[in-house]
C-alpha atoms as a PDB file:
ATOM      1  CA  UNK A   1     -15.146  15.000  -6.544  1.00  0.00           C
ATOM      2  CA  UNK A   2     -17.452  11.667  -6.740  1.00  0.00           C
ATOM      3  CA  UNK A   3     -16.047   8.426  -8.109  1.00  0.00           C
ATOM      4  CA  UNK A   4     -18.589   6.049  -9.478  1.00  0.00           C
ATOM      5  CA  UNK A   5     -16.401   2.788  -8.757  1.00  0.00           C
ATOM      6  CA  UNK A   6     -17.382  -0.955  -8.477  1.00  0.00           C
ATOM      7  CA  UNK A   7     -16.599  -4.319  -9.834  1.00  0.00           C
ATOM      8  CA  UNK A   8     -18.541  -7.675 -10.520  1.00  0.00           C
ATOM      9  CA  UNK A   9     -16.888 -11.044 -10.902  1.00  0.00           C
ATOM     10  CA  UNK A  10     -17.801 -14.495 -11.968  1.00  0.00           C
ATOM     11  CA  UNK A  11     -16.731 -17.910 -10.305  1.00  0.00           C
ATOM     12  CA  UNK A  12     -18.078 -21.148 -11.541  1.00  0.00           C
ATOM     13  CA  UNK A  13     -17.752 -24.247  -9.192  1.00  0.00           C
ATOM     14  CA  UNK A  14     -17.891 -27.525  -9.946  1.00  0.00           C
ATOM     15  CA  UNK A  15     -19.452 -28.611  -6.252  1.00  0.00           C
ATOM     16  CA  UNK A  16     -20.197 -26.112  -3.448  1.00  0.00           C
ATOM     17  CA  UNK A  17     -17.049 -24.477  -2.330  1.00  0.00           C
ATOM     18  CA  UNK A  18     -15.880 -22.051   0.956  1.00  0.00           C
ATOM     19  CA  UNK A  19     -14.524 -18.866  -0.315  1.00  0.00           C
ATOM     20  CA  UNK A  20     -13.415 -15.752   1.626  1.00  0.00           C
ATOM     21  CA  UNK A  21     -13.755 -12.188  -0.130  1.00  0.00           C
ATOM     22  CA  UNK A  22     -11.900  -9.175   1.050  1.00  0.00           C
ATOM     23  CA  UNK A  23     -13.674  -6.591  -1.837  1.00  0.00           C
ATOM     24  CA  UNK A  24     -15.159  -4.004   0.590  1.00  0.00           C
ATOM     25  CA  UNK A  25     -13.847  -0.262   0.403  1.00  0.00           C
ATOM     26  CA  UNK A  26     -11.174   0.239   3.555  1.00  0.00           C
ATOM     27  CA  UNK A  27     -12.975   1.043   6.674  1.00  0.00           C
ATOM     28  CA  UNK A  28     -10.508   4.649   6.484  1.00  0.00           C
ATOM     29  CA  UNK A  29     -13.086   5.705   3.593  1.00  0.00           C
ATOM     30  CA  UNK A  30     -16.083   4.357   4.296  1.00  0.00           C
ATOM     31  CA  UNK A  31     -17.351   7.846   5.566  1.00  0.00           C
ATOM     32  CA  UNK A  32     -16.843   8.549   2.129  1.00  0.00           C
ATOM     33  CA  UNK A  33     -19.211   6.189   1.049  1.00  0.00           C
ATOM     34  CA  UNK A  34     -22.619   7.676  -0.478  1.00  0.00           C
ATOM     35  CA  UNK A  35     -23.755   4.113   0.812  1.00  0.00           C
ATOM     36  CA  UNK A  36     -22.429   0.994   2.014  1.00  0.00           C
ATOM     37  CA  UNK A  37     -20.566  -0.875  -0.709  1.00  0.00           C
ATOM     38  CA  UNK A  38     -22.218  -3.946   0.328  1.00  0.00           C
ATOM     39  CA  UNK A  39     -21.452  -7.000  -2.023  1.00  0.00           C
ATOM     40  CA  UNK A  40     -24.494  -9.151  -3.758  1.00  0.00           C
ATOM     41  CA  UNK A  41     -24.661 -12.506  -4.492  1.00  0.00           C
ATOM     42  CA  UNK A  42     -26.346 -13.645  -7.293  1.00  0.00           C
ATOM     43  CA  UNK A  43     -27.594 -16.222  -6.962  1.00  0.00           C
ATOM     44  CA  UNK A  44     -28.101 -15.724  -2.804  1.00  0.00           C
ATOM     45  CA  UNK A  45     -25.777 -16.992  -0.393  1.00  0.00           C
ATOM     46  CA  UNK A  46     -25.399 -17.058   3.379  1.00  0.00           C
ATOM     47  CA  UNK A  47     -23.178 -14.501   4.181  1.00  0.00           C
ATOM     48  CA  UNK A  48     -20.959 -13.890   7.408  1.00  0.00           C
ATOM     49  CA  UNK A  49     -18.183 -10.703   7.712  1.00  0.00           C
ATOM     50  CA  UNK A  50     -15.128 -10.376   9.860  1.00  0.00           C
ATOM     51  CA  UNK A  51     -12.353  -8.673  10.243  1.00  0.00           C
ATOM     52  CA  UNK A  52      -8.927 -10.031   9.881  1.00  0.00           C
ATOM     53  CA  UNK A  53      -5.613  -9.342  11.499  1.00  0.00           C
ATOM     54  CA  UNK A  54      -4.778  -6.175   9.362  1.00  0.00           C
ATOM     55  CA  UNK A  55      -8.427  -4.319  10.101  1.00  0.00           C
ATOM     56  CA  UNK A  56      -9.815  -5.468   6.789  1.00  0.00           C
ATOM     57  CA  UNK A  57     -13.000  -6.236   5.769  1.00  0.00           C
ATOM     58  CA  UNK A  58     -13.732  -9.673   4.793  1.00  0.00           C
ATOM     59  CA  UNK A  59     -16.729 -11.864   3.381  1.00  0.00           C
ATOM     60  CA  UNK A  60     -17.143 -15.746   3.979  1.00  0.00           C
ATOM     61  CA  UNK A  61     -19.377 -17.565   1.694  1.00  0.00           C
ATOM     62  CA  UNK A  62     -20.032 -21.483   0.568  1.00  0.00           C
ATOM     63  CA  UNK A  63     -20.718 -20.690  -3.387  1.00  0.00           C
ATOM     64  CA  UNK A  64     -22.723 -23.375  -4.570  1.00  0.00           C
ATOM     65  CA  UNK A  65     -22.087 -25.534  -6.951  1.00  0.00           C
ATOM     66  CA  UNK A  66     -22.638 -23.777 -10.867  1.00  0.00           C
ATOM     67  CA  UNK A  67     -21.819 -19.941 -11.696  1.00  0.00           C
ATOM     68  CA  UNK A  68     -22.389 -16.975  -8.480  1.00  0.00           C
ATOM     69  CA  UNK A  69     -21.645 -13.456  -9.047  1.00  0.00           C
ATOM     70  CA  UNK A  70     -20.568 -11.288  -6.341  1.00  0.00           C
ATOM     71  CA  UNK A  71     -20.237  -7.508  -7.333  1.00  0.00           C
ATOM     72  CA  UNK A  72     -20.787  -4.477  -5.473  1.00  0.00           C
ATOM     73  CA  UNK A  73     -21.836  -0.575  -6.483  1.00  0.00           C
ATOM     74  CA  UNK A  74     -20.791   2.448  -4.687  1.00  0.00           C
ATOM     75  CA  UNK A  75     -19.900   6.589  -5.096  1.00  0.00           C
ATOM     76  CA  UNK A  76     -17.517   7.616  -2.976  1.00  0.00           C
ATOM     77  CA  UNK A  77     -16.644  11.444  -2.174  1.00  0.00           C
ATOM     78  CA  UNK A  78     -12.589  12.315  -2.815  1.00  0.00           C
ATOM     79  CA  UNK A  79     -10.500  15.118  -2.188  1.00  0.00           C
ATOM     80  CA  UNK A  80      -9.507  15.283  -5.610  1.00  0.00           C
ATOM     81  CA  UNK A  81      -6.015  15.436  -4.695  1.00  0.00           C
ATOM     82  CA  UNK A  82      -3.258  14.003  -5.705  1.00  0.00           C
ATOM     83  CA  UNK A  83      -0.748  11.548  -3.172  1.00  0.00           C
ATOM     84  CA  UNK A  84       0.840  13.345  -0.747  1.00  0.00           C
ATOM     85  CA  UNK A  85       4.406  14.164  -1.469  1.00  0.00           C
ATOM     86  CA  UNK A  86       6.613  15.003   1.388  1.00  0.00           C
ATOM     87  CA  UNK A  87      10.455  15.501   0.322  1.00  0.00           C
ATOM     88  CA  UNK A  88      11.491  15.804   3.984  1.00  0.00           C
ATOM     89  CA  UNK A  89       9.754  13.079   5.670  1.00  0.00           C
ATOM     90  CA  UNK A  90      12.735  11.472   7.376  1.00  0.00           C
ATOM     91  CA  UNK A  91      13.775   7.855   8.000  1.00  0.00           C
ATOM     92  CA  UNK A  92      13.327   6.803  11.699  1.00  0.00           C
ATOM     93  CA  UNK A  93      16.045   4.399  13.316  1.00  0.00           C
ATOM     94  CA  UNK A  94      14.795   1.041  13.627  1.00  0.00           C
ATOM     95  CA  UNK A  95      14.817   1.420  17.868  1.00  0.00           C
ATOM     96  CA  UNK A  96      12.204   4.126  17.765  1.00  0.00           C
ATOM     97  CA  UNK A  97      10.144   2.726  15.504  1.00  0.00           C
ATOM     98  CA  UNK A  98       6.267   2.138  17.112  1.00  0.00           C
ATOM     99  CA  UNK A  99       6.040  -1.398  17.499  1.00  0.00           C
ATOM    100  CA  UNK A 100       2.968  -1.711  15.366  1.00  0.00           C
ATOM    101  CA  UNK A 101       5.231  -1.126  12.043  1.00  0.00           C
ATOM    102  CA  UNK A 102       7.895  -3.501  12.546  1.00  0.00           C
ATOM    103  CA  UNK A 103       6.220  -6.659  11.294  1.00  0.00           C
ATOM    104  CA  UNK A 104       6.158  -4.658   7.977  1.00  0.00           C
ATOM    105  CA  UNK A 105      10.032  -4.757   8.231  1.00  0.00           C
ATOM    106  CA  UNK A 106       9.819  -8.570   8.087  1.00  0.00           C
ATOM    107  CA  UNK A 107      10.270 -10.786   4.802  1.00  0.00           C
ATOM    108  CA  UNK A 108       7.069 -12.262   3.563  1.00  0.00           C
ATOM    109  CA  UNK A 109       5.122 -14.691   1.124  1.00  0.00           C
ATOM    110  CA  UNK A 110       6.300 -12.344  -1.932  1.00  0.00           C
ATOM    111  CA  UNK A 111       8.793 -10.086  -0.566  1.00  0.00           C
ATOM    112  CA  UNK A 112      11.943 -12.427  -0.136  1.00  0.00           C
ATOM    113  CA  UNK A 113      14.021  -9.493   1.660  1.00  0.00           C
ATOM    114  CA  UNK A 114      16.472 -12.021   2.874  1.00  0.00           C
ATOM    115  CA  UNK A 115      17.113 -12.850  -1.097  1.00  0.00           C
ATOM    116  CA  UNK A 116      17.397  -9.139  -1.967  1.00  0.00           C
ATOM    117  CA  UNK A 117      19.055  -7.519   1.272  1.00  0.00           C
ATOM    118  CA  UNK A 118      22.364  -7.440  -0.401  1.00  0.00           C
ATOM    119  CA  UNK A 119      21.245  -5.642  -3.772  1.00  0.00           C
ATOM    120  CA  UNK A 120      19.146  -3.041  -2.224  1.00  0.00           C
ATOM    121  CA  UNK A 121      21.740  -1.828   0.051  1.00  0.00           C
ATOM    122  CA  UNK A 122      24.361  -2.173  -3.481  1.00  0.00           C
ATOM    123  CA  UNK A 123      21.917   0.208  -5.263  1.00  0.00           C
ATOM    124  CA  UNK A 124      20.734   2.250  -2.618  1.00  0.00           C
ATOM    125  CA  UNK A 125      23.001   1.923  -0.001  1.00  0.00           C
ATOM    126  CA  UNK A 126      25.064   4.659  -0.503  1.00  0.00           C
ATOM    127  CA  UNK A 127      22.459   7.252  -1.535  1.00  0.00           C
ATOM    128  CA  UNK A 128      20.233   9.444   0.447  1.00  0.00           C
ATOM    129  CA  UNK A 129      17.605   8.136   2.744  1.00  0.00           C
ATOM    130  CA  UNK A 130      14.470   8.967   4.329  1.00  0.00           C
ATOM    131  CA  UNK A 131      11.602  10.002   1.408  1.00  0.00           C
ATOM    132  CA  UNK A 132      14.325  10.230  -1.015  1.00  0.00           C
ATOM    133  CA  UNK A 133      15.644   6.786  -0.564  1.00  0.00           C
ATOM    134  CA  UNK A 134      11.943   5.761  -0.978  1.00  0.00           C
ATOM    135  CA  UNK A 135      11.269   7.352  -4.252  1.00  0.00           C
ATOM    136  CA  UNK A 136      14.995   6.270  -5.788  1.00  0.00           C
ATOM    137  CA  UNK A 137      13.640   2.895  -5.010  1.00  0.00           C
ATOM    138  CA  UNK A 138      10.211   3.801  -7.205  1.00  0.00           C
ATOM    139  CA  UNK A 139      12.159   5.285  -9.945  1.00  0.00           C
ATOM    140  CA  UNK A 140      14.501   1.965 -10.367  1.00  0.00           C
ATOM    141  CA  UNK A 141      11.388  -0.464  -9.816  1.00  0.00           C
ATOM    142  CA  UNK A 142      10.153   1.588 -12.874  1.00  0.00           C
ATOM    143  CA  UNK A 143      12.296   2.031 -15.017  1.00  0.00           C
ATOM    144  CA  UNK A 144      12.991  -2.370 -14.096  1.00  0.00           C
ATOM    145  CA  UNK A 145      10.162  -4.152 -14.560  1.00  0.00           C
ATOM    146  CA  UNK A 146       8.367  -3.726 -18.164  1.00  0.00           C
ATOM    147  CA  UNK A 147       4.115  -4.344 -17.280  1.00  0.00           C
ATOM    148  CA  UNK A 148       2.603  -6.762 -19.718  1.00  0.00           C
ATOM    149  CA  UNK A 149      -0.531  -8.134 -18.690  1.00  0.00           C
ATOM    150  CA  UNK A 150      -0.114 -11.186 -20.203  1.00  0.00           C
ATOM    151  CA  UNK A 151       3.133 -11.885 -18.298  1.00  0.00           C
ATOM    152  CA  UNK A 152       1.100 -12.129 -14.587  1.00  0.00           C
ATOM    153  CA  UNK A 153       1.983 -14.471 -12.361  1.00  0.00           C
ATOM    154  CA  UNK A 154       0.654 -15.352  -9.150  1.00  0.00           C
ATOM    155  CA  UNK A 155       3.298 -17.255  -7.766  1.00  0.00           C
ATOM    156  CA  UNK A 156       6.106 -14.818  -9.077  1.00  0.00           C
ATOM    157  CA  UNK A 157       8.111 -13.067  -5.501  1.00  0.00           C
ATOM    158  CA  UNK A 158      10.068 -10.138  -5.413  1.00  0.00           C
ATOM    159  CA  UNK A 159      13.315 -11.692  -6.683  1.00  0.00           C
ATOM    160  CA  UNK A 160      11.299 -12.834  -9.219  1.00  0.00           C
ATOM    161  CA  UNK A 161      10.260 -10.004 -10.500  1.00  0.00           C
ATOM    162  CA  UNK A 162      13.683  -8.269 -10.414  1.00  0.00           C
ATOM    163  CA  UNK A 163      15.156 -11.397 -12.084  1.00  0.00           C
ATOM    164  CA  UNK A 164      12.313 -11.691 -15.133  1.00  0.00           C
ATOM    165  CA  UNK A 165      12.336  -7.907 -14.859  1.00  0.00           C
ATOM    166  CA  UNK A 166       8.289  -8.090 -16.283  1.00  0.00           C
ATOM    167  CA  UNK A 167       4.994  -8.164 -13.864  1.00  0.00           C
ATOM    168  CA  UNK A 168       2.091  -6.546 -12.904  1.00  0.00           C
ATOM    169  CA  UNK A 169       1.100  -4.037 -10.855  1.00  0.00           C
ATOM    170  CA  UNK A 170       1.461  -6.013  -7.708  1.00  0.00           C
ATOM    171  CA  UNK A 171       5.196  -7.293  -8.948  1.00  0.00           C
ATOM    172  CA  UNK A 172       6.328  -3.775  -9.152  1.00  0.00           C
ATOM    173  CA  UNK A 173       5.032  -3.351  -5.642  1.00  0.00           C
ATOM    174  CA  UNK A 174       6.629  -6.486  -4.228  1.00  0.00           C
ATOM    175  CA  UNK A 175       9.725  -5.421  -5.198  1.00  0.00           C
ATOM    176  CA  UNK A 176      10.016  -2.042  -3.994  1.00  0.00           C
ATOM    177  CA  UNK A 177       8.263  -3.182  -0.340  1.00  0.00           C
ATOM    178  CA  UNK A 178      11.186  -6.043  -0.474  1.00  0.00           C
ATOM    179  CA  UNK A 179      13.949  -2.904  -1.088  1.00  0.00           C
ATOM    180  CA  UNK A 180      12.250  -0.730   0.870  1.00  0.00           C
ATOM    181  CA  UNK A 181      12.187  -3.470   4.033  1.00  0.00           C
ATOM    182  CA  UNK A 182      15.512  -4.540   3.102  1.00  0.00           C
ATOM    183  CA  UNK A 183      16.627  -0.749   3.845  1.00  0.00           C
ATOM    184  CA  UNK A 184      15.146  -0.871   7.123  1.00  0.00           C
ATOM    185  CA  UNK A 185      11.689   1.119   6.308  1.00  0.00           C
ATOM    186  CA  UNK A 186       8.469  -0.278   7.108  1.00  0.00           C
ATOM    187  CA  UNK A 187       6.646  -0.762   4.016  1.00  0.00           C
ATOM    188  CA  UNK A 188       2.829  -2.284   3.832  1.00  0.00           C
ATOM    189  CA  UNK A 189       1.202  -3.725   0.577  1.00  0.00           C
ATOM    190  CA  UNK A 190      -2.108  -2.422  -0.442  1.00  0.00           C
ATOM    191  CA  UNK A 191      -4.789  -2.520  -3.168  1.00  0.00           C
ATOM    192  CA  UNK A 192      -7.567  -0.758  -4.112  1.00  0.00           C
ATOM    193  CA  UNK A 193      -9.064   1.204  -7.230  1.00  0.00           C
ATOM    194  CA  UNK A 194      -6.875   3.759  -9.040  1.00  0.00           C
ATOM    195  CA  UNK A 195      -9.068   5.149 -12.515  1.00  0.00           C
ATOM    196  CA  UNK A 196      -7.571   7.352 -15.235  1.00  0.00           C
ATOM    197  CA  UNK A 197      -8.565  10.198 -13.429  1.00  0.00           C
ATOM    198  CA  UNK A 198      -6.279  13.151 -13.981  1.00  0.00           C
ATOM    199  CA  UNK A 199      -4.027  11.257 -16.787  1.00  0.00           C
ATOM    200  CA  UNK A 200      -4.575  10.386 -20.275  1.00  0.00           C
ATOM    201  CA  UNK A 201      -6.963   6.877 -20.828  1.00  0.00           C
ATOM    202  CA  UNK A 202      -4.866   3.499 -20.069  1.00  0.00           C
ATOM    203  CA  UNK A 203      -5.177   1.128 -23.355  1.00  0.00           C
ATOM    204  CA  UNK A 204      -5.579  -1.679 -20.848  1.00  0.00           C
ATOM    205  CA  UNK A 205      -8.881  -2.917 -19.227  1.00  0.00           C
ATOM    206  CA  UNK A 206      -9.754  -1.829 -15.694  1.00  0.00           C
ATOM    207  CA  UNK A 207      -8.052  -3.216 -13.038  1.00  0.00           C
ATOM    208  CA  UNK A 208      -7.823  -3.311  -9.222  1.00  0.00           C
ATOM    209  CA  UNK A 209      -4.437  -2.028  -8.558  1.00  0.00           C
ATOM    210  CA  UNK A 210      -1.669  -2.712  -6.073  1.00  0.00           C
ATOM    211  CA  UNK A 211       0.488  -0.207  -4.413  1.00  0.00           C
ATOM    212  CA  UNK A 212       2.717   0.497  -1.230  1.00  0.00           C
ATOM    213  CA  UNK A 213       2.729   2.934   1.966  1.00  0.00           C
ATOM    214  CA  UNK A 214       5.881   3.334   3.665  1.00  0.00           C
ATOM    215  CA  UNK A 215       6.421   4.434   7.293  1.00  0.00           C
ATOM    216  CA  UNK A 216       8.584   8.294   7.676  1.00  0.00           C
ATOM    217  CA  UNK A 217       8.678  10.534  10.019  1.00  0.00           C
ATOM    218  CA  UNK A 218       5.624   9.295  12.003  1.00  0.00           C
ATOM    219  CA  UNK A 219       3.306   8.886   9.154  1.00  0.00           C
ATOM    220  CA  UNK A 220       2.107   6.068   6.602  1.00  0.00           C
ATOM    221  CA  UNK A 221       2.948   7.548   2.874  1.00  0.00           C
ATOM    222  CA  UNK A 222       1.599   6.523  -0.493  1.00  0.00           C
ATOM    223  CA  UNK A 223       4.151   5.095  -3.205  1.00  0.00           C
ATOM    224  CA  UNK A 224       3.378   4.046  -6.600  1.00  0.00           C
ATOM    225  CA  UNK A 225       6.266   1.691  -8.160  1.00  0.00           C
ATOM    226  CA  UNK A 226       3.865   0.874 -11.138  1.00  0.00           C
ATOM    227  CA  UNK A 227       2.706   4.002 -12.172  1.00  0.00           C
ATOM    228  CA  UNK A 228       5.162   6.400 -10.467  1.00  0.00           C
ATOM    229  CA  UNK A 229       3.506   9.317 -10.418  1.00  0.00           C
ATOM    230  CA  UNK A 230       0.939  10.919  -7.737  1.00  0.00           C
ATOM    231  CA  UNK A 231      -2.682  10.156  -9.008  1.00  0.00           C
ATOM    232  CA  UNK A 232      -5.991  11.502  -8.166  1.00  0.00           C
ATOM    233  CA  UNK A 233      -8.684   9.182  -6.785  1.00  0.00           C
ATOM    234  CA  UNK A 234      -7.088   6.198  -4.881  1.00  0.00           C
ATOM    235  CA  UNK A 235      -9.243   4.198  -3.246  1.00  0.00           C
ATOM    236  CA  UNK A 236      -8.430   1.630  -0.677  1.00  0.00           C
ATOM    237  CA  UNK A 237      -9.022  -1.714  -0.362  1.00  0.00           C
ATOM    238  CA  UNK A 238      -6.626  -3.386   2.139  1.00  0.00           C
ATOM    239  CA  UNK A 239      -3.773  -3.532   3.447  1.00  0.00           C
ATOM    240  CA  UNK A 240      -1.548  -6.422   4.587  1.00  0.00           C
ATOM    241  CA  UNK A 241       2.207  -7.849   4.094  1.00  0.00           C
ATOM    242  CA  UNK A 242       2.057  -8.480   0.613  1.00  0.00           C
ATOM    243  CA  UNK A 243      -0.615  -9.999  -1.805  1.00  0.00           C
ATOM    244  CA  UNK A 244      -0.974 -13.025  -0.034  1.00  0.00           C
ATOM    245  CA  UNK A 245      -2.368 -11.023   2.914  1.00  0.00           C
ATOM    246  CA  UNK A 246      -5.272  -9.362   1.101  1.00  0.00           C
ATOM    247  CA  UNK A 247      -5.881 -11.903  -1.643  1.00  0.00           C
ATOM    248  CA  UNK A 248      -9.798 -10.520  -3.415  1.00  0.00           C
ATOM    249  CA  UNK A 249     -10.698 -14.075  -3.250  1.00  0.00           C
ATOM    250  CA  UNK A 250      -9.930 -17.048  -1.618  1.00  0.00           C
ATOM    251  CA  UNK A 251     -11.418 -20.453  -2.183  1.00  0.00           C
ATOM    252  CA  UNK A 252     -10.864 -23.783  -0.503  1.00  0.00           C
ATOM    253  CA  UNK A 253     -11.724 -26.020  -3.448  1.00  0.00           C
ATOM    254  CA  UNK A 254     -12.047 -25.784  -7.383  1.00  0.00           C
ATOM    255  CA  UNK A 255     -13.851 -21.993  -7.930  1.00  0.00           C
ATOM    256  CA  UNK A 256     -12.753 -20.746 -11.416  1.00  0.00           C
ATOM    257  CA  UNK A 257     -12.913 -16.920 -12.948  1.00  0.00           C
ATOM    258  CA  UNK A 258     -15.201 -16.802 -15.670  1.00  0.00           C
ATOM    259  CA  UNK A 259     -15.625 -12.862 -15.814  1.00  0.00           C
ATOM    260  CA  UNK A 260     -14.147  -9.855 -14.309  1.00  0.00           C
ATOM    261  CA  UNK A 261     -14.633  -6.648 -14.360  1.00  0.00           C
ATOM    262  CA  UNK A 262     -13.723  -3.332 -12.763  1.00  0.00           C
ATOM    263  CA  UNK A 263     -14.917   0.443 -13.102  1.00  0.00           C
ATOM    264  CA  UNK A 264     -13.428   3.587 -11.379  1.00  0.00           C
ATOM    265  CA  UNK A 265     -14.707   6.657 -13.193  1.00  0.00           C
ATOM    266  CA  UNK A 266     -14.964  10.587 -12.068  1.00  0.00           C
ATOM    267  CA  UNK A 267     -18.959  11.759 -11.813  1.00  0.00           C
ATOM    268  CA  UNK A 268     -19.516  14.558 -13.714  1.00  0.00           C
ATOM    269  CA  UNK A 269     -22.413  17.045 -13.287  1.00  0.00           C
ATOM    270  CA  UNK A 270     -24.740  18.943 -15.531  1.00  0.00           C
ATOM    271  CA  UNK A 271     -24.706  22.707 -14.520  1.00  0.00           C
END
């Protein structure tokens, strides 16, 4: 299939300020890409890329000082299939793990594993492990945390979240990388677009969306605390420790959101 996806967003600034994007399409898809996703400024800026510690693409700016839209068009060609699932992907012993997976073992920004070592192992301790142990941690996440919008937080951690038991998308998958580490699987944050491709229309506006990928049996899997379910059409962002990692946009000095928006939608064609 071809996803029409893209987003445009709105900062105003006060004075001219640094900010840092990280809003391109994961360099794992950009052979999907019918053409680069590249972002536009509006008005024009200077613009210099890098990549950061994670393999992510990111965008350094100095927005001036009034309103600058950056937004960026693309299709992108998908399998059409849903997330893998993979009932006997086993848990590997923390020794023979490949080095390259054990910093996502470690606490982070969000996911305060030291705070919630103790509770994952009381819930999940005593079950089964390996991809089973991964999705009994989805399922409680779930069935947890109630989403509401209007209850986001940016500064809210994993404990957080299981203490005020509401969130976002990216609360739901704090907690579940925080239980998942806390069990001794690697488990990476990511983001990227997820439409209502293949399920009934969301009520809520667009979104970029936040979920996990957990390390079993050799390979990096896709979880879904938030929605739970295998979806069609996920498209990747980044990927880093937690949100803090792969913040969309940083800025070093008053930059405030003035509009946002988001669109992931299946092409169709007239036969």
């Amino acid at each position: 299939m071809q996803i029409h996806l893209g987003f445009a967003m709105t900062f105003e600034c006060p004075r001219p300020v640094p900010m840092i994007f990280n809003l391109n399409v994961h360099y794992t898809r950009v052979s999907d890409l019918h053409a680069p996703d590249n972002l536009i400024f509006d008005p024009p800026v200077p613009v210099h890329g890098y990549r950061d510690g994670f393999g992510n693409w990111c965008t350094r700016i100095v927005a001036p000082a009034g309103k600058i839209t950056v937004s960026a068009d693309a299709v992108v060609e998908d399998s059409g299939l849903p997330d893998l699932i993979v009932p006997d992907a086993r848990q590997i012993p923390v020794p023979q793990l490949p080095e390259e997976t054990l910093v996502f073992l470690l606490g982070s920004r969000y996911c305060d594993t030291d705070r919630l070592s103790q509770t994952a192992w009381d819930l999940f301790g005593d079950g089964p492990t390996g991809w089973a142990r991964v999705q009994a941690v989805c399922d409680y996440v779930h069935s947890h945390i109630t989403f509401d919008y209007q209850q986001a937080d940016s500064t809210r951690t994993a404990l957080d979240a299981f203490n005020q038991r509401v969130g976002v998308c990216r609360d739901f998958t704090h907690l579940a990388v925080a239980f998942c580490r806390a069990l001794n699987i690697p488990a990476r944050y990511c983001n990227g677009y997820v439409g209502d491709i293949g399920v009934p229309p969301s009520a809520d506006p667009m979104d970029f969306s936040a979920w996990f990928e957990v390390f079993l049996g050799g390979h990096w899997y896709t979880f879904d605390a938030r929605n739970n379910t295998p979806r069609i059409g996920r498209v990747l962002i980044a990927r880093g420790r937690d949100a803090a990692d792969i913040a969309l946009s940083n800025s070093f000095g008053p930059a405030w959101l003035r509009d946002f928006r988001v669109w992931t939608d299946e092409m169709h064609t007239v036969a």
